[in-house]
Protein backbone atom coordinates (compact mmCIF):
# COMPACT_ATOMS: atom_id res chain seq x y z
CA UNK A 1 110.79 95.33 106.39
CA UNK A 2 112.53 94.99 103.08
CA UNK A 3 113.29 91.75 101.63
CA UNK A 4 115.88 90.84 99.48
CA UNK A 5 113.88 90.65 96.04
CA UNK A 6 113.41 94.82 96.43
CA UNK A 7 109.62 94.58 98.26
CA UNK A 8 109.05 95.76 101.36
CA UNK A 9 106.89 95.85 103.80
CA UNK A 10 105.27 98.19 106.09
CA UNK A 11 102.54 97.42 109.34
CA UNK A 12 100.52 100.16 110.52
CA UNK A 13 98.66 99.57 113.54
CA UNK A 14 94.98 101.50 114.43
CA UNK A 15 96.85 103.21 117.32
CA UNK A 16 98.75 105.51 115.17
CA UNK A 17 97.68 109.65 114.23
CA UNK A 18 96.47 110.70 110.93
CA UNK A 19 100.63 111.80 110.17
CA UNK A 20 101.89 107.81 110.28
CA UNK A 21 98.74 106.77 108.34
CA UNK A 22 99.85 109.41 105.58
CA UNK A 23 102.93 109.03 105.46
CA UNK A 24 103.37 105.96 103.08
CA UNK A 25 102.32 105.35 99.66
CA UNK A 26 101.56 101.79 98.49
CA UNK A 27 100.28 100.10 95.35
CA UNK A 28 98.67 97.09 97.64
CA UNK A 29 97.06 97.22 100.58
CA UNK A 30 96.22 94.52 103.24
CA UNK A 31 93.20 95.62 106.11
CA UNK A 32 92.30 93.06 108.64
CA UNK A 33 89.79 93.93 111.47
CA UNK A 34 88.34 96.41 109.39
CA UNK A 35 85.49 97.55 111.00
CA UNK A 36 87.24 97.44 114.23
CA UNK A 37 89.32 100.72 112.55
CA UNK A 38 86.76 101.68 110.57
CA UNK A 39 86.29 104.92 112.80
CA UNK A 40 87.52 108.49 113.05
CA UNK A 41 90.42 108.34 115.44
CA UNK A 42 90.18 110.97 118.90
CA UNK A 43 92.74 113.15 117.49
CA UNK A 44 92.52 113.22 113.78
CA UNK A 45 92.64 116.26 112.04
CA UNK A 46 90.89 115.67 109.34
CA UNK A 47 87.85 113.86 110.71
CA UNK A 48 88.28 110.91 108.29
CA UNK A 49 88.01 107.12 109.35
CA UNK A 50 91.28 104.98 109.48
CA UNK A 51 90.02 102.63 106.71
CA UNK A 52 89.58 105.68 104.12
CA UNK A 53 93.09 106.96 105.32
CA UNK A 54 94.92 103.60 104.64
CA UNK A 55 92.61 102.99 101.17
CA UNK A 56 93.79 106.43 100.21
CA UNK A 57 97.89 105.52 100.02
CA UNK A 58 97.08 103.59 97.46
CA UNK A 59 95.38 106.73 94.80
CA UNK A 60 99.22 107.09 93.22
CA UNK A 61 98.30 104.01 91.34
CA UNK A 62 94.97 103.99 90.16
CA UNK A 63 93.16 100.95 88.99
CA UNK A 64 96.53 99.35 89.70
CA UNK A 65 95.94 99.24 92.74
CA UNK A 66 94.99 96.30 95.08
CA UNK A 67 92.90 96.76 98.42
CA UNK A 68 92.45 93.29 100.41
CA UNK A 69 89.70 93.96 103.45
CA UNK A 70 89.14 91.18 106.13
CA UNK A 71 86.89 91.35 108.89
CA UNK A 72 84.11 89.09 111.04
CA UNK A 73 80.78 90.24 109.98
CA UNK A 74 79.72 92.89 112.75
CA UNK A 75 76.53 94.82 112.14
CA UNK A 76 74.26 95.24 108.97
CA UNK A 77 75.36 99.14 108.75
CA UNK A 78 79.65 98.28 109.24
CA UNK A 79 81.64 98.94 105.96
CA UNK A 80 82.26 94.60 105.92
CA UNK A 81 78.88 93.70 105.28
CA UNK A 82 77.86 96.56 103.17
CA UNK A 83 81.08 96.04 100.73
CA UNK A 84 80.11 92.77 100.60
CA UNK A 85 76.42 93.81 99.54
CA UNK A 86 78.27 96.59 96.93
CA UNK A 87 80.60 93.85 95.37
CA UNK A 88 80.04 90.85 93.73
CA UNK A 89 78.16 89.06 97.06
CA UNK A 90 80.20 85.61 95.89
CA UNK A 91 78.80 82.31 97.54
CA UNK A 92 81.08 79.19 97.76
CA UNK A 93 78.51 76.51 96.39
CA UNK A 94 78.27 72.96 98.00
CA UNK A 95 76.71 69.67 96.26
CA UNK A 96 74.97 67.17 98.23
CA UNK A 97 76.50 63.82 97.53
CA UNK A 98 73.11 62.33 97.75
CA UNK A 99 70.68 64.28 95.59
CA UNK A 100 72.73 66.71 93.53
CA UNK A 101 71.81 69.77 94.83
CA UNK A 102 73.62 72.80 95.34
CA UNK A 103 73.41 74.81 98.10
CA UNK A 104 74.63 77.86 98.08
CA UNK A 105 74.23 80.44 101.30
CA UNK A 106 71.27 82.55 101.26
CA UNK A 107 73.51 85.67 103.22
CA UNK A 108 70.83 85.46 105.71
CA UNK A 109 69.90 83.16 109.12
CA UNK A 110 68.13 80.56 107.17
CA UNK A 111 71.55 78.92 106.71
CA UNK A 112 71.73 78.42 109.95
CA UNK A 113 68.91 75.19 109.79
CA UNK A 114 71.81 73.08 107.73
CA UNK A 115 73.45 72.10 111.44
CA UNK A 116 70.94 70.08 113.12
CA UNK A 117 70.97 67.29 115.47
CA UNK A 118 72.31 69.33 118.49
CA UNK A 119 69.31 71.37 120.04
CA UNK A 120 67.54 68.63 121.70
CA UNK A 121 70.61 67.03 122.90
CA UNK A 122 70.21 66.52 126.93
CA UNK A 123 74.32 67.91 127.14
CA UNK A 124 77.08 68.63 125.45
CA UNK A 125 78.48 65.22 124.60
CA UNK A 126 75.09 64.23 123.31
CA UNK A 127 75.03 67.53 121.01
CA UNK A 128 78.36 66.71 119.63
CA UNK A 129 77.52 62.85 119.19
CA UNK A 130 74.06 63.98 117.25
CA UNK A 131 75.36 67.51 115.38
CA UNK A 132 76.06 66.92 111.80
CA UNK A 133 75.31 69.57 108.84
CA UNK A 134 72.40 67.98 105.88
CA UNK A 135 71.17 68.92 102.68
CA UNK A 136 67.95 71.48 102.97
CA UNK A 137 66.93 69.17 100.15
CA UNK A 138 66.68 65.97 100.73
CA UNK A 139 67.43 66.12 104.29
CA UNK A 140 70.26 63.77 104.28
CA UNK A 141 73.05 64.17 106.47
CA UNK A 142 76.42 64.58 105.17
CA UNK A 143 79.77 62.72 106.97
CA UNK A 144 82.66 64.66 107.50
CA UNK A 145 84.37 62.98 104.40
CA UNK A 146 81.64 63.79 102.72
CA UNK A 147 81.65 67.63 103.51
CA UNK A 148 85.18 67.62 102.96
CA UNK A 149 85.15 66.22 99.33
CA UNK A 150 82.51 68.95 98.56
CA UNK A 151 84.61 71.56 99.54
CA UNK A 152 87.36 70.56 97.44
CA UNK A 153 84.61 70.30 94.47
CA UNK A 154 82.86 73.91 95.19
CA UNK A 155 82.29 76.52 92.86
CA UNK A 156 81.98 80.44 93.24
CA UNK A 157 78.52 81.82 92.40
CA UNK A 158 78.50 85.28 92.27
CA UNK A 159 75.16 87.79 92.60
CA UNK A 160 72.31 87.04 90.45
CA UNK A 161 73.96 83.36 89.05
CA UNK A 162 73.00 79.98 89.33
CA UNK A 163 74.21 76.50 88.83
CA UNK A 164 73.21 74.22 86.33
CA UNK A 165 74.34 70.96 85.21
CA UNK A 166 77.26 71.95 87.63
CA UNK A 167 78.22 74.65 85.55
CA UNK A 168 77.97 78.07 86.81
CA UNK A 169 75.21 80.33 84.88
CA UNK A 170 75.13 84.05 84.28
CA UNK A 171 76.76 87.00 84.13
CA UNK A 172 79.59 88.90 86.15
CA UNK A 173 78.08 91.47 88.38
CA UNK A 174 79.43 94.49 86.90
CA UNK A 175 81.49 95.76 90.03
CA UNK A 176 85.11 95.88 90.57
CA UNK A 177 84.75 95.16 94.43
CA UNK A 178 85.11 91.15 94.73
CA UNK A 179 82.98 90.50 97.90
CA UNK A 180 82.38 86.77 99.10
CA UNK A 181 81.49 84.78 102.72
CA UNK A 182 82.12 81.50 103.86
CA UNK A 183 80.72 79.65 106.69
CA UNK A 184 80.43 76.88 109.35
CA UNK A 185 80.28 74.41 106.28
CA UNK A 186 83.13 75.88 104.54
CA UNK A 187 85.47 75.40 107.39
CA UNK A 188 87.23 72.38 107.61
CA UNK A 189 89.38 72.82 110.65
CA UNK A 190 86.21 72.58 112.74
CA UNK A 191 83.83 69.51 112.69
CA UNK A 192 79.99 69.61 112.72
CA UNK A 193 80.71 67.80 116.50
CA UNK A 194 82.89 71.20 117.14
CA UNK A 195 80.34 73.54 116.13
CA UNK A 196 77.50 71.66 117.83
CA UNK A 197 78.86 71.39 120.91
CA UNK A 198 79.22 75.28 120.32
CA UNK A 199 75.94 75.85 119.73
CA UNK A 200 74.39 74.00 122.54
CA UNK A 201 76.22 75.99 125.48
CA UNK A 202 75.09 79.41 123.32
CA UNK A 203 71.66 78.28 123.38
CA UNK A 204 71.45 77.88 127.66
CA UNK A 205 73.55 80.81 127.64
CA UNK A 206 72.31 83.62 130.50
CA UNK A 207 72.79 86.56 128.08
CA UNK A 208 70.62 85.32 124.90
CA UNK A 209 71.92 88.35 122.80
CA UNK A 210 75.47 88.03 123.45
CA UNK A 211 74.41 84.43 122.33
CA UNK A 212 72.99 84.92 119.04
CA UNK A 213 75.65 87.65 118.24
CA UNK A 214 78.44 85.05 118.47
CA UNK A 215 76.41 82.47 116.55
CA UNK A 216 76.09 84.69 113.89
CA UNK A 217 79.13 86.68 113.40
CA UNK A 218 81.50 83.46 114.50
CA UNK A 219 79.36 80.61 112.97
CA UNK A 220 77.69 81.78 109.86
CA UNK A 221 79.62 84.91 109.10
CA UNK A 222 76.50 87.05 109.43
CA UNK A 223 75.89 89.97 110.78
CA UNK A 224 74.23 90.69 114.37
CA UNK A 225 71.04 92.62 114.41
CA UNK A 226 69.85 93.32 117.66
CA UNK A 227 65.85 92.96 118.32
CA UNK A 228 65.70 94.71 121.37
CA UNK A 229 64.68 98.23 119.63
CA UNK A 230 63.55 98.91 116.50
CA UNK A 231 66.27 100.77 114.68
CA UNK A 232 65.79 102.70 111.38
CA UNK A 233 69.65 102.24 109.44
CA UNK A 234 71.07 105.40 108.26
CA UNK A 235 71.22 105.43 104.46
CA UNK A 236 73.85 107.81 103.04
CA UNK A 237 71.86 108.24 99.57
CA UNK A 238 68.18 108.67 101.50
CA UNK A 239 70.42 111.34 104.03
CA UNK A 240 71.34 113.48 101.34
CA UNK A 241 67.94 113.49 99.29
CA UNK A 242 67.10 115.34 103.08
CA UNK A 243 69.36 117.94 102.85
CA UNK A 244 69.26 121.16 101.04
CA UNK A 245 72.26 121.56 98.43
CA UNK A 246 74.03 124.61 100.10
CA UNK A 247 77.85 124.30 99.82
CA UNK A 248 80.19 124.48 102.59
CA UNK A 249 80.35 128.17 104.07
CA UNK A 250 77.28 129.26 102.74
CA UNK A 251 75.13 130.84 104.43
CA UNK A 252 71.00 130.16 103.88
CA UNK A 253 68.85 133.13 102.50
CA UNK A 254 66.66 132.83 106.28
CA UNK A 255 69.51 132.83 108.30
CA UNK A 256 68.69 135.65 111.42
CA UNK A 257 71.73 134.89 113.62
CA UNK A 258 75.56 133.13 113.07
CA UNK A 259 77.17 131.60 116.09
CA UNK A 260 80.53 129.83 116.26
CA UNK A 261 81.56 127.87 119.16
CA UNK A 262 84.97 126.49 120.19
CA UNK A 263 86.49 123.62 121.87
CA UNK A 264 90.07 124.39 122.58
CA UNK A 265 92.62 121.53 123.16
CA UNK A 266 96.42 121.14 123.92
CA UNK A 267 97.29 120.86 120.28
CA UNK A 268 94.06 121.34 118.52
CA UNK A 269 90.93 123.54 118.27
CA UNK A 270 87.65 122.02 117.01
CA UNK A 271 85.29 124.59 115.78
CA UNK A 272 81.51 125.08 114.02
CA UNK A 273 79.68 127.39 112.55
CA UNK A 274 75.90 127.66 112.83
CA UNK A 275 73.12 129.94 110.97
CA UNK A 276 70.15 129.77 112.84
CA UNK A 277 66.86 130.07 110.52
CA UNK A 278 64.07 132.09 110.69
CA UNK A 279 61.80 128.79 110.61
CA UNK A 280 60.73 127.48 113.72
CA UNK A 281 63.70 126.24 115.67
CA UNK A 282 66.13 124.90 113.07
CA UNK A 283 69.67 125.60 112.18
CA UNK A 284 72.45 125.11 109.25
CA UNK A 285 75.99 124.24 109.61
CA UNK A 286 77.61 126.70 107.64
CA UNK A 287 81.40 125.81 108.15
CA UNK A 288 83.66 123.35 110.75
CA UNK A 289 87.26 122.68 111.22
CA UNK A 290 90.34 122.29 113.14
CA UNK A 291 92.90 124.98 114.38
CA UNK A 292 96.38 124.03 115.23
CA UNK A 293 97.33 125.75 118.75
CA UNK A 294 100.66 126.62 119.73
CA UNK A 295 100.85 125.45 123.53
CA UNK A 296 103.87 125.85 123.72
């Protein structure tokens, strides 16, 4: 859309191929569900994920450009929580009108114990009578004019500061990525009556981890980690300290035997390369790609 001023506008939905994600160049960029896109769509050529496609119309423009990400907090290893763990990690602080404290979220379930009052309610009505959110401090428990008025007084604490004297201490993380959470507290659209009421029906819920995954990632902004298996989190930087440092299409010193195989499609071929070793059972991808096909 192009308004009058000379800006325009452009939406690009997940649905489309790598072509419609390519073919626009813009100096800011505006991503919301992003780690429902951030995946490598069924027929892209180029095997990249839809977030790194959009992020790269922006190159043309350097450090002039702007990326905005949105996105519920899904899983520990999604690109949301771990830019928010590579940028600044900013906290919206919150001082108890009755002893002064600040609190400011911990990024982790602990901030969960500030709504209280609903879990031995005997139904809902009760739980939203008796739910109210209190200071971890003192234990008093704020009104919603209260929680309100210390909204409109918070402050931004970024990773590794403090607040003292109400004044915010330390330095700027030295990142460009500005990364920062709010929560249950933070919202005022939703009273603690709202959110207690909320957490009561979770909490007799049949499916306990379809439960605790909406209390998290709807609640407290935090990311669901299941606790039904043990799972190790792929680490790109442990990965490649793994890996030996051959280049793409070369071939290792043991290799005994090169095999290619081929998945043909309508419009596309998928192919890969393999060097079997002369170690044991183990094998190197020399090279992979895409071929186009004419079907016609």
């Amino acid at each position: 859309k192009h308004f009058t001023n000379g800006a325009t506008i452009r939406f690009m939905t997940a649905g489309g191929n790598d072509a419609q994600r390519a073919s626009y160049t813009t100096r800011v960029l505006l991503i919301t569900e992003t780690d429902k896109i951030d995946v490598v769509g069924s027929t892209s050529a180029t095997g990249t994920d839809k977030v790194t496609q959009l992020i790269d119309r922006t190159q043309a423009f350097g450090r002039r450009a702007l990326v905005y990400m949105e996105c519920t907090a899904t899983v520990e290893s999604a690109r949301t929580w771990q830019n928010h763990l590579a940028g600044t990690q900013s906290k919206i602080g919150l001082k108890c009108p009755s002893c002064g404290w600040w609190w400011i979220p911990t990024d982790s379930p602990a901030d969960c114990a500030m709504l209280t009052g609903w879990q031995d309610a005997k139904d809902e009505l009760e739980a939203m009578e008796h739910a109210a959110f209190g200071c971890q401090h003192c234990g008093v428990l704020w009104t919603e004019d209260e929680r309100l008025e210390m909204n409109r007084t918070a402050l931004l604490v970024h990773k590794g500061q403090t607040i003292e004297n109400d004044q915010v201490v330390g330095p700027v993380p030295r990142t460009r990525m500005l990364s920062f959470r709010w929560a249950a507290p933070h919202n005022t659209l939703k009273t603690a009556s709202d959110y207690g009421a909320d957490e009561w029906r979770r909490a007799r819920s049949n499916d306990e981890d379809n439960s605790q995954r909406d209390s998290l990632q709807n609640c407290w902004a935090l990311p669901y980690k299941p606790n039904v298996i043990d799972v190790t989190p792929l680490v790109c930087e442990e990965l490649q300290g793994r890996i030996e440092r051959l280049g793409r299409g070369m071939v290792p010193s043991d290799a005994i035997v090169l095999s290619c195989g081929v998945d043909i499609g309508k419009r596309l071929g998928h192919y890969q390369i393999l060097a079997r070793r002369s170690e044991g059972d183990r094998a190197h991808v020399v090279e992979y790609g895409c071929i186009e096909i004419e079907s016609d």
